[in-house]
N, C-alpha and C. Protein backbone atom coordinates (compact mmCIF):
# COMPACT_ATOMS: atom_id res chain seq x y z
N UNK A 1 20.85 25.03 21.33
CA UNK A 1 21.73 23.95 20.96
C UNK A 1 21.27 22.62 21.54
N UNK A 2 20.31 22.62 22.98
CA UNK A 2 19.97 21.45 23.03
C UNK A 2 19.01 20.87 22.49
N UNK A 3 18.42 21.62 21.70
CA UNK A 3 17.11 21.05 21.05
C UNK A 3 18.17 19.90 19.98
N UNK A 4 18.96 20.26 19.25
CA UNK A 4 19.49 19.72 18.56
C UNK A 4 19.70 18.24 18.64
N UNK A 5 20.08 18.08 20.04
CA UNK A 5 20.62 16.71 20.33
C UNK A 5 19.22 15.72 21.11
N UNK A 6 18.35 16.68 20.70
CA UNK A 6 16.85 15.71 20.61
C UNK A 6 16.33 15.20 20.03
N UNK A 7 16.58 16.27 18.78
CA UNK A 7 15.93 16.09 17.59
C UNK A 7 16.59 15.31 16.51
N UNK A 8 17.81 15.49 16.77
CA UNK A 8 19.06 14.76 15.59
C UNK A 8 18.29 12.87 15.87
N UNK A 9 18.58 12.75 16.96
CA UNK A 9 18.29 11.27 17.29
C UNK A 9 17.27 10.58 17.15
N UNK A 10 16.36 11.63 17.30
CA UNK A 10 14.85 11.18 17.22
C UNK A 10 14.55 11.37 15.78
N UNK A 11 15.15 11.94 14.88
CA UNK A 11 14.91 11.87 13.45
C UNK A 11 15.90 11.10 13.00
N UNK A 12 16.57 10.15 13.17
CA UNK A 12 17.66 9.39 12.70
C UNK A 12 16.87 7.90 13.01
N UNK A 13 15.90 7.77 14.15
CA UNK A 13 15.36 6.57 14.49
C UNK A 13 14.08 6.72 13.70
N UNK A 14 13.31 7.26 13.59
CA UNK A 14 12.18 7.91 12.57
C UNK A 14 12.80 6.97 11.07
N UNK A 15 13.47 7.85 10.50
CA UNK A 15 14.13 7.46 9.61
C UNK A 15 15.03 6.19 9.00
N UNK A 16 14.66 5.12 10.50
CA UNK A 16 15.35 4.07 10.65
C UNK A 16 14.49 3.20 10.26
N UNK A 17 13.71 3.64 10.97
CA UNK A 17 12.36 3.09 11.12
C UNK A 17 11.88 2.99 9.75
N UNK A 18 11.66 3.58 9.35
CA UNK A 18 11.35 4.11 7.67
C UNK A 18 11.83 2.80 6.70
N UNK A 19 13.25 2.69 6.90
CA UNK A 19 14.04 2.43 5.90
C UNK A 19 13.83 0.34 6.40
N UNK A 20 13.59 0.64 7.65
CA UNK A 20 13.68 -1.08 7.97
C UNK A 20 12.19 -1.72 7.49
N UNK A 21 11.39 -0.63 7.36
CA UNK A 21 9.89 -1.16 7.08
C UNK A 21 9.96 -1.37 5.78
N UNK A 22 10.84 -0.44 4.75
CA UNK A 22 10.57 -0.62 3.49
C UNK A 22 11.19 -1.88 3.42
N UNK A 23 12.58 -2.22 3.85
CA UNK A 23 12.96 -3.35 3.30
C UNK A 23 12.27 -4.58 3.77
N UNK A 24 11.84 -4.32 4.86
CA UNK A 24 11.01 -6.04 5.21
C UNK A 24 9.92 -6.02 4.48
N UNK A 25 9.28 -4.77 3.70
CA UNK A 25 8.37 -5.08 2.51
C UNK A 25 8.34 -5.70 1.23
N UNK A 26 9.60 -4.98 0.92
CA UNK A 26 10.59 -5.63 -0.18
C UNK A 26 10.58 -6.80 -0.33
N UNK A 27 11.37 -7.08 0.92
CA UNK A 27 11.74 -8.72 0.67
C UNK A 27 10.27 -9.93 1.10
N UNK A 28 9.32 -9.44 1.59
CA UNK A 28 8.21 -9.78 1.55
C UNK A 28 6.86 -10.12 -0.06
N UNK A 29 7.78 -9.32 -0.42
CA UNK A 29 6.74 -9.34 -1.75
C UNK A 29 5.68 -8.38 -2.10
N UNK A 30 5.75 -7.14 -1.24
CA UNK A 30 4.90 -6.08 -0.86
C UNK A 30 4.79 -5.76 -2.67
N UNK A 31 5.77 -5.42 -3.36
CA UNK A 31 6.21 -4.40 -5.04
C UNK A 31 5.93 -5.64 -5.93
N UNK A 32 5.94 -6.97 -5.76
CA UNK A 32 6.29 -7.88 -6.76
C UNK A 32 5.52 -7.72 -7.92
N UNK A 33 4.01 -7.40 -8.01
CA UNK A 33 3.22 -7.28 -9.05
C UNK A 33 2.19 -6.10 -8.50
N UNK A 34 2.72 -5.19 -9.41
CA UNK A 34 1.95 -3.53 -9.33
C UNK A 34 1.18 -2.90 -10.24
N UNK A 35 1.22 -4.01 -11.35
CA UNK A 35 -0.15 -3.82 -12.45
C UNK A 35 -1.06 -4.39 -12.59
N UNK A 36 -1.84 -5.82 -11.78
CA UNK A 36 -2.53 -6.29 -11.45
C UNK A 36 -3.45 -5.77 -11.02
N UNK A 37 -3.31 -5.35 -9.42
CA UNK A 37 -4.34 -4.38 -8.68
C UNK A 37 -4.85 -3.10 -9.59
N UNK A 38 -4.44 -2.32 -10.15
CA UNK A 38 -4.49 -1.47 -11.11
C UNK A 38 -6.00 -1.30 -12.09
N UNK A 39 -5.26 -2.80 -12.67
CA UNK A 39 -6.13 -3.02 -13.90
C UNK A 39 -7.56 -3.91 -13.36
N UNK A 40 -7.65 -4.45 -12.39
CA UNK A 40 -8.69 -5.61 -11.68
C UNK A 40 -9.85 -5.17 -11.96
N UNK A 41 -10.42 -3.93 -11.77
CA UNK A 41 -11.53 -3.36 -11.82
C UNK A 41 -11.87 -3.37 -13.13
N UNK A 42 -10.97 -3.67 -14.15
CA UNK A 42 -11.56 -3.52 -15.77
C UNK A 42 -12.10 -4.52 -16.14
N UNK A 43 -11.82 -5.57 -15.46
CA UNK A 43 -11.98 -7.12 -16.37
C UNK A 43 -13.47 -7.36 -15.27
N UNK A 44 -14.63 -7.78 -16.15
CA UNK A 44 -15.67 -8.20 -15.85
C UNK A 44 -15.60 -9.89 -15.31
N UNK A 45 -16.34 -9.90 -14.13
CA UNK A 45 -16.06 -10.85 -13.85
C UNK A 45 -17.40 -11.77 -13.54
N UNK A 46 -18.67 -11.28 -14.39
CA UNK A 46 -19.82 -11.68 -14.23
C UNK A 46 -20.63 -11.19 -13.40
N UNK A 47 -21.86 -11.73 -14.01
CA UNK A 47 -23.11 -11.28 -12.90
C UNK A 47 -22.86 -11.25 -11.36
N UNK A 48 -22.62 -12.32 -11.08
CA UNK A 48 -22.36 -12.85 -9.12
C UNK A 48 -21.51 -11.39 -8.65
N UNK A 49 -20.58 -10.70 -8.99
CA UNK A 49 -19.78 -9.75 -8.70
C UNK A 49 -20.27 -8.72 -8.67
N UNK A 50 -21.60 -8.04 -9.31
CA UNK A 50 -22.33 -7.01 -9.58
C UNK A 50 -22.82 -7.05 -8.45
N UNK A 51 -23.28 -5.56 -7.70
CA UNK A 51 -23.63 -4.87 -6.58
C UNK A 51 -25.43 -5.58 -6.82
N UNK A 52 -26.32 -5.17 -5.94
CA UNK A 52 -27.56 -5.50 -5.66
C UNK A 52 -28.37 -4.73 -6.70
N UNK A 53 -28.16 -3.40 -6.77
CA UNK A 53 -28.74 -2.50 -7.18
C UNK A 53 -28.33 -2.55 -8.99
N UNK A 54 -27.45 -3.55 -9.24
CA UNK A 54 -27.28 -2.72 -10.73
C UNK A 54 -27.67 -3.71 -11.31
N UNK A 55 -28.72 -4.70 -11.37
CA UNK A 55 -29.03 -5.59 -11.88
C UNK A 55 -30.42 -5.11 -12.97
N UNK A 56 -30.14 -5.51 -14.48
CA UNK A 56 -30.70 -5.05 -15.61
C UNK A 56 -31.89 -5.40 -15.33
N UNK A 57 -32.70 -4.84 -15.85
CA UNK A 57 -34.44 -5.06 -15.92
C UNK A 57 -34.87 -5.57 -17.35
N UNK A 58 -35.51 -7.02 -17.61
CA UNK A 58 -35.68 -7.35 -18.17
C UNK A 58 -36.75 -6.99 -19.17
């Protein structure tokens, strides 16, 4: 039974913890635009952006 009153508390602050991080993300702007990052890698963005190695042989 005493494990209980270790564990109750210490998973209630865990869980506090949890819930205060999401919201200061929230209201930070962490979610605001979630299809951007996503799609970034599709859109070519020219030569200068290309790695060393993948440059065409003329």
């Amino acid at each position: 039974m005493s494990v209980v009153f270790l564990v109750l508390p210490l998973a209630l602050l865990v869980v506090g913890g949890a819930v205060l991080a999401f919201v200061w993300s929230a209201r930070s702007g962490q979610f605001d635009d979630l299809d951007t990052p996503a799609v970034r890698m599709l859109h070519d963005e020219g030569a200068s952006s290309r790695p060393q190695g993948s440059r065409e042989k003329t």
